[in-house]
N, C-alpha and C. Protein backbone atom coordinates (compact mmCIF):
# COMPACT_ATOMS: atom_id res chain seq x y z
N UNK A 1 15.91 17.16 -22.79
CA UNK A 1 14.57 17.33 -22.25
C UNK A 1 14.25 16.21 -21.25
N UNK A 2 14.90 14.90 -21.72
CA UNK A 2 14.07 13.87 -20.65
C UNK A 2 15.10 13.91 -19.48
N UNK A 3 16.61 14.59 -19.47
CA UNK A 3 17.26 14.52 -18.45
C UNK A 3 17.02 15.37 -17.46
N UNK A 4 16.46 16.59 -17.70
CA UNK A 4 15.71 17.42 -17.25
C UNK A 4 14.27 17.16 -16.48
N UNK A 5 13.47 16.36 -17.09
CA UNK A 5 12.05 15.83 -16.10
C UNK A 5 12.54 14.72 -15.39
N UNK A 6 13.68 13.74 -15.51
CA UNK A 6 14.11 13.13 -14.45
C UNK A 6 14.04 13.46 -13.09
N UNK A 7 13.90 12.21 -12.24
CA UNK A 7 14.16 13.02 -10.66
C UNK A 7 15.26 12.71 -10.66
N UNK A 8 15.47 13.45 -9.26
CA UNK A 8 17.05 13.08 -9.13
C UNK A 8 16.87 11.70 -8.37
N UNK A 9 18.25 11.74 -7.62
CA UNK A 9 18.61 9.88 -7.34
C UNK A 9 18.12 9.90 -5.94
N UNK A 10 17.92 10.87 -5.44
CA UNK A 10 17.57 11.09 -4.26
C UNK A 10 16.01 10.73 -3.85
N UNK A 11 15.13 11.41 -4.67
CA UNK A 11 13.66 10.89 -4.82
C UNK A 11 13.51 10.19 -5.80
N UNK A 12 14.55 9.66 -6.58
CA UNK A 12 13.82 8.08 -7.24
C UNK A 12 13.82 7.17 -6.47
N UNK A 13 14.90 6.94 -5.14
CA UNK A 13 15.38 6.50 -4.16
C UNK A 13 14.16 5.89 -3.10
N UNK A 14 13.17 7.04 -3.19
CA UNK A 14 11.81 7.16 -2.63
C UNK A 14 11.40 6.79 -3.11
N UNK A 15 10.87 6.72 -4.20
CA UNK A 15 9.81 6.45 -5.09
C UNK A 15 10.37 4.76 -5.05
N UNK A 16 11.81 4.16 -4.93
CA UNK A 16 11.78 2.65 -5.33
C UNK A 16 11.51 2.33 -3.79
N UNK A 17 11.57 3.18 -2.87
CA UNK A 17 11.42 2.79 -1.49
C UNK A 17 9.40 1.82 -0.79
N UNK A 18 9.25 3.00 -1.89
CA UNK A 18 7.62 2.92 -1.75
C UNK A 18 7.28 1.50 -2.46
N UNK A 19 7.48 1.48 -3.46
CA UNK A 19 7.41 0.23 -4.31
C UNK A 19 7.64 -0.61 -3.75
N UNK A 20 8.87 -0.66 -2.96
CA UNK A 20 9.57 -1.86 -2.01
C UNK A 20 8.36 -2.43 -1.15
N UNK A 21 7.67 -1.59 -0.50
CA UNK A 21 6.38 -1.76 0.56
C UNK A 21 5.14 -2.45 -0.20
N UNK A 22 5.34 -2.22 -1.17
CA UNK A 22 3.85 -2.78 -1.52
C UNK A 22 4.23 -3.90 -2.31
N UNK A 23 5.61 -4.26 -2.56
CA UNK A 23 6.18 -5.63 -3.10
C UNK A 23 5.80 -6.80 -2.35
N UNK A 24 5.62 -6.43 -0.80
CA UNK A 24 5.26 -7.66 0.25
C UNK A 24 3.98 -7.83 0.36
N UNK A 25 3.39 -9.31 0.17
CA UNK A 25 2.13 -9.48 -0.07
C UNK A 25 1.33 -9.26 0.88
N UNK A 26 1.82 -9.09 2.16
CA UNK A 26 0.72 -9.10 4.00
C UNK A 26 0.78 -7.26 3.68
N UNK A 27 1.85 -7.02 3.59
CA UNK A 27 1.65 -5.54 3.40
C UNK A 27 0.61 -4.79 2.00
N UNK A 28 0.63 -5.10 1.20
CA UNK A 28 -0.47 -5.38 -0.25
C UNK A 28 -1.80 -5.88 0.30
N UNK A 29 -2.21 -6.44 0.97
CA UNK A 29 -3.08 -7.01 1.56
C UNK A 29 -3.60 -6.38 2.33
N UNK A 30 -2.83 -5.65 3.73
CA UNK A 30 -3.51 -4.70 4.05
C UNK A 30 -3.75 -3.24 3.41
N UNK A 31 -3.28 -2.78 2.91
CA UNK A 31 -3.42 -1.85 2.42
C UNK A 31 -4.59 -1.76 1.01
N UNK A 32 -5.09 -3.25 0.65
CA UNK A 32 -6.39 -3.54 0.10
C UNK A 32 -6.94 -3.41 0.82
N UNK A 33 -7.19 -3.71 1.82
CA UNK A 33 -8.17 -3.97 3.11
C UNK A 33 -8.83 -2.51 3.50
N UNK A 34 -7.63 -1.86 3.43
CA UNK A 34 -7.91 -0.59 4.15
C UNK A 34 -8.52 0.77 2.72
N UNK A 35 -8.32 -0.21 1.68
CA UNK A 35 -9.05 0.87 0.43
C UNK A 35 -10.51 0.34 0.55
N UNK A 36 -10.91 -0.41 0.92
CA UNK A 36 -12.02 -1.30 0.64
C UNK A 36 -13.24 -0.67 1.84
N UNK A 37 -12.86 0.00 2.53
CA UNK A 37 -13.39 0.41 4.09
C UNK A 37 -12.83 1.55 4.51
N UNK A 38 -13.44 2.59 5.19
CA UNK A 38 -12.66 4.11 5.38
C UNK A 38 -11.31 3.62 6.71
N UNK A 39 -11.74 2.81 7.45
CA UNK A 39 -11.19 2.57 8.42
C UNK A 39 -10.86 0.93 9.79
N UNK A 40 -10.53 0.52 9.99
CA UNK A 40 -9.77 -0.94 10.45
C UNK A 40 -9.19 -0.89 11.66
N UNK A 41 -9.82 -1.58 12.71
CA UNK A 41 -8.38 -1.73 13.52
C UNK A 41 -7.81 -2.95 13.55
N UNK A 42 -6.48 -3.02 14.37
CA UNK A 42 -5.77 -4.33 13.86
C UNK A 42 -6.28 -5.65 14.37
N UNK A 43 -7.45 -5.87 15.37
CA UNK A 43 -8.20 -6.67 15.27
C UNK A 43 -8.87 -7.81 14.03
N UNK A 44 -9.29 -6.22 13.43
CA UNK A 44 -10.18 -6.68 12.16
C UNK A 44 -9.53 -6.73 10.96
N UNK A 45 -8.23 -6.18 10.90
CA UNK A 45 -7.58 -6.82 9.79
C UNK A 45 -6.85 -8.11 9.96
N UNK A 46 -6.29 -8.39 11.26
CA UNK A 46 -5.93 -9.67 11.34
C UNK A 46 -6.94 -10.88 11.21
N UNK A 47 -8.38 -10.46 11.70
CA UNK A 47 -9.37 -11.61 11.28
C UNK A 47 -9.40 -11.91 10.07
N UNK A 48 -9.97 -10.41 9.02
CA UNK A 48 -10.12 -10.61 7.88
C UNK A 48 -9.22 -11.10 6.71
N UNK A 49 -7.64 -11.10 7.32
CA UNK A 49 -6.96 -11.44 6.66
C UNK A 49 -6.16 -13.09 6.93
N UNK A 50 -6.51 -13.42 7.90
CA UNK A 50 -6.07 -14.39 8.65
C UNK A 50 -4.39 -14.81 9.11
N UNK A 51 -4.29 -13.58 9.48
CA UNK A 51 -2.57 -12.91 10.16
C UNK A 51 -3.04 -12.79 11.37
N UNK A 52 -2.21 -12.96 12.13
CA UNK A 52 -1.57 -12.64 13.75
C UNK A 52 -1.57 -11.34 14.14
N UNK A 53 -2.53 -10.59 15.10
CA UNK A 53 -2.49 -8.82 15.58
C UNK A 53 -1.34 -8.61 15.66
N UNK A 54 -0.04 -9.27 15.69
CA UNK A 54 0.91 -9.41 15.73
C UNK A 54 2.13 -9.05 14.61
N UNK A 55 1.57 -10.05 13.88
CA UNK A 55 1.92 -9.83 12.31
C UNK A 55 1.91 -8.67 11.86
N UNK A 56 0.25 -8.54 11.98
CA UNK A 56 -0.46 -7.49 11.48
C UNK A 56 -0.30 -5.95 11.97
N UNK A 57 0.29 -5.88 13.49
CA UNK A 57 0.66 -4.77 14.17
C UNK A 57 2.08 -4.27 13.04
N UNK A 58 3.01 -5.38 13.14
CA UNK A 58 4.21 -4.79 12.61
C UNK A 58 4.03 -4.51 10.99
N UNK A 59 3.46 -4.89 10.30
CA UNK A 59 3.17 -4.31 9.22
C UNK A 59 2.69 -2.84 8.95
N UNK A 60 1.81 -3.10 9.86
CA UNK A 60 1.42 -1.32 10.01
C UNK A 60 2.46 -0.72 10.43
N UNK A 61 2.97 -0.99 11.42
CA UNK A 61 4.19 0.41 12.00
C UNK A 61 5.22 0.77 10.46
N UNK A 62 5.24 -0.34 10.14
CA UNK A 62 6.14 0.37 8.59
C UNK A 62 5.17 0.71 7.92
N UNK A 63 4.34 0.39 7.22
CA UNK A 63 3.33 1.33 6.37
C UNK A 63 2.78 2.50 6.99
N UNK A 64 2.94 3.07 8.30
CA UNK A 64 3.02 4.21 9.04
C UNK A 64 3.97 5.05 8.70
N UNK A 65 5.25 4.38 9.06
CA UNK A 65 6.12 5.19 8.92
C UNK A 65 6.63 5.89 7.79
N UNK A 66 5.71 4.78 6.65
CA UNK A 66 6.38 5.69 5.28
C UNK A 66 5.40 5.97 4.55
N UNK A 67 4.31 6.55 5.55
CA UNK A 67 3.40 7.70 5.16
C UNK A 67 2.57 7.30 4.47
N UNK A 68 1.79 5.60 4.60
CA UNK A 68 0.80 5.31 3.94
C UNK A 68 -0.07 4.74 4.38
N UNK A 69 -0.36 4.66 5.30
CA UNK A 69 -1.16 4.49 6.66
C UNK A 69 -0.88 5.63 7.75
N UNK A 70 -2.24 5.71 8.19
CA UNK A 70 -2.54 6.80 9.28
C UNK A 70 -3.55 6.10 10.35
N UNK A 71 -2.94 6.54 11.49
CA UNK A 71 -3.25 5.96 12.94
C UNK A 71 -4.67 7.09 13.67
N UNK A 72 -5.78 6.79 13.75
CA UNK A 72 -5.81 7.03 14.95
C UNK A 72 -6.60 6.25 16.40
N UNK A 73 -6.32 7.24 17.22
CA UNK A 73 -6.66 6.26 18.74
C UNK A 73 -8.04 6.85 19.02
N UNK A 74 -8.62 6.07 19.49
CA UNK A 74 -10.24 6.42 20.16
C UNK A 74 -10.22 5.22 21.36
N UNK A 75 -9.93 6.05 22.41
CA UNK A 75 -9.50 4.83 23.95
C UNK A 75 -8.39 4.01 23.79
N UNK A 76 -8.23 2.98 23.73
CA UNK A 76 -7.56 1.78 23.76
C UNK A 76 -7.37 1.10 22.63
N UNK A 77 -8.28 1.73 21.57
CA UNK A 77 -7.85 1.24 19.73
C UNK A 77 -7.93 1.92 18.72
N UNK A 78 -6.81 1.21 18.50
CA UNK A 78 -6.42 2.35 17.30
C UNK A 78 -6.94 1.84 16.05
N UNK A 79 -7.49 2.96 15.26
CA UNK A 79 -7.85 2.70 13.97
C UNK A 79 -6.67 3.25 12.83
N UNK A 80 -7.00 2.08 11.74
CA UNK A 80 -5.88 2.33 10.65
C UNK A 80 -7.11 2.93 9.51
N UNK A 81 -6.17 3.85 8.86
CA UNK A 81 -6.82 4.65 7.39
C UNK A 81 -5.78 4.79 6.32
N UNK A 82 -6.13 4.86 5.16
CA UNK A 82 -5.07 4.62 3.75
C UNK A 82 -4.91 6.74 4.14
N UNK A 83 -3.58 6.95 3.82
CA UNK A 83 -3.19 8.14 4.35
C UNK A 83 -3.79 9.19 3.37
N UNK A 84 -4.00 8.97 1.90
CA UNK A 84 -5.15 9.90 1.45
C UNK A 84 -5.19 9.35 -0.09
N UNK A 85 -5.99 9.84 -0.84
CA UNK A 85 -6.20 8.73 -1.72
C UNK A 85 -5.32 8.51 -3.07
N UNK A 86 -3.81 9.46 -3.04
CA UNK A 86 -3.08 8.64 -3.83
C UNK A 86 -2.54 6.88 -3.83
N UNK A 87 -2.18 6.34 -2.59
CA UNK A 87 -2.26 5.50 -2.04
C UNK A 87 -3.34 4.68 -2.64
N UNK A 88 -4.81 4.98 -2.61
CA UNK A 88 -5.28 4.57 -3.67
C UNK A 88 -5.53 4.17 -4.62
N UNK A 89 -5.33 5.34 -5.05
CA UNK A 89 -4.88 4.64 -6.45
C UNK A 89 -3.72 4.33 -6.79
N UNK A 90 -2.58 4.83 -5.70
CA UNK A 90 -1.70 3.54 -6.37
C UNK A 90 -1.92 1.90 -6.79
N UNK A 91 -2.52 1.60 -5.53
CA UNK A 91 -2.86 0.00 -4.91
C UNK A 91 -3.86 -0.13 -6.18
N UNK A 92 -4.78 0.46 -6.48
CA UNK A 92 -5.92 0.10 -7.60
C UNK A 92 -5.38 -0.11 -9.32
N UNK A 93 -4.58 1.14 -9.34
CA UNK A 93 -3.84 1.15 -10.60
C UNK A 93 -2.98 -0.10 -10.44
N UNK A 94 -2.25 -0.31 -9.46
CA UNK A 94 -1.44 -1.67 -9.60
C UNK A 94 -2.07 -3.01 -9.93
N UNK A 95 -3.05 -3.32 -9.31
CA UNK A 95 -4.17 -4.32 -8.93
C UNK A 95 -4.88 -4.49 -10.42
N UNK A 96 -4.93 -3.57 -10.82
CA UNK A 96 -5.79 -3.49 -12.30
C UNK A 96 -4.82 -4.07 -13.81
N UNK A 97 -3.27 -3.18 -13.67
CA UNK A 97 -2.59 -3.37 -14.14
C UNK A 97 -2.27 -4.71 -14.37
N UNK A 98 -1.59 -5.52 -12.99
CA UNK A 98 -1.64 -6.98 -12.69
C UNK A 98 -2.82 -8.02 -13.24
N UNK A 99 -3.54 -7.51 -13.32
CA UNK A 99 -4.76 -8.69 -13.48
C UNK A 99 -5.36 -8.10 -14.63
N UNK A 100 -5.19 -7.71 -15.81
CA UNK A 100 -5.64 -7.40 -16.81
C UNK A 100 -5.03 -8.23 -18.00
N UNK A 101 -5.89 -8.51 -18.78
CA UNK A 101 -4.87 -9.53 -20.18
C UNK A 101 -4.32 -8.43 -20.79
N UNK A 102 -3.43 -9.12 -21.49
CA UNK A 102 -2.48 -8.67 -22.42
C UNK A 102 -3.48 -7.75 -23.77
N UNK A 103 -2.64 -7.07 -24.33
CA UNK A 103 -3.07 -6.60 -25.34
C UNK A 103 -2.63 -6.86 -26.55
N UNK A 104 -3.42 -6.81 -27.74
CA UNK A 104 -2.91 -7.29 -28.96
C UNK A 104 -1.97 -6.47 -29.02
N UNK A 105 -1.67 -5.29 -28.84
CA UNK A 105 -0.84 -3.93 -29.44
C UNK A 105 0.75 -4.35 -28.88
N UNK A 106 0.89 -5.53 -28.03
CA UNK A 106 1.73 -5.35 -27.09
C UNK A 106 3.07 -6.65 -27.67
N UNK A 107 2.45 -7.21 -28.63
CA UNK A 107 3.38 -8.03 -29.63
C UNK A 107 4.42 -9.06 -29.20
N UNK A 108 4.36 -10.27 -29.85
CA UNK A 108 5.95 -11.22 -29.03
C UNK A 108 6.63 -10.81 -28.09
N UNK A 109 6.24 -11.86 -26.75
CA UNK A 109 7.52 -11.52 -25.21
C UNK A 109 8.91 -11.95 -25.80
C-alpha cells in the first residue's frame, strides 16, 4: 500500500527541488515578503530587505523559473506575486513549523 502512494523518483526529484529553493535564506525572505503583500517590485524588496536590486533580481529569476513567483510588467516595472497560494502555505506551514516549541508528545532527542 505505501509503495503504491509513493511518488516516483522522478517527482520526488521535484518536490526535493522545491525544498532546495526555499533552503536559501534571501530566497525564504523574499518569498515572505511577497506573502505578506499581493504584490512587490524589485525595488521594494531590495529596500525592505536590505539586498542589492541586484541580488534581489537574481533571486527572482530562479523563483520564476520554478514556478513560484510570477512576473508582471506595467511600463518599465515589473511586479513580483507568490504564484498562487500553495506557495503559501507552504512558506507559512514551514515558518510555523520552525518556530513552534516542542511538544510533550514528542519525547527524548
Amino acid at each position: 500500500m505505501v509503495r503504491q502512494a509513493l511518488l516516483d523518483v522522478e517527482q520526488m526529484e521535484l518536490v526535493t527541488r522545491l525544498f532546495g529553493l526555499l533552503a536559501e535564506p534571501s530566497r525564504a525572505r523574499i518569498l515572505q515578503a511577497l506573502s505578506l503583500v499581493d504584490e512587490l517590485c524589485v525595488c521594494d524588496l531590495a529596500a525592505g530587505l536590505g539586498m542589492s536590486e541586484s541580488a534581489v533580481s537574481h533571486q527572482l529569476r530562479l523563483l520564476r523559473t520554478s514556478r513560484l513567483v510570477t512576473r508582471e510588467r506595467v511600463g518599465r516595472v515589473a511586479y513580483y506575486s507568490l504564484c498562487d497560494e500553495h506557495v503559501r502555505h507552504l512558506l507559512r506551514d514551514g515558518i510555523r513549523h520552525a518556530v513552534e516549541e516542542p511538544t510533550l508528545r514528542e519525547g527524548p532527542a
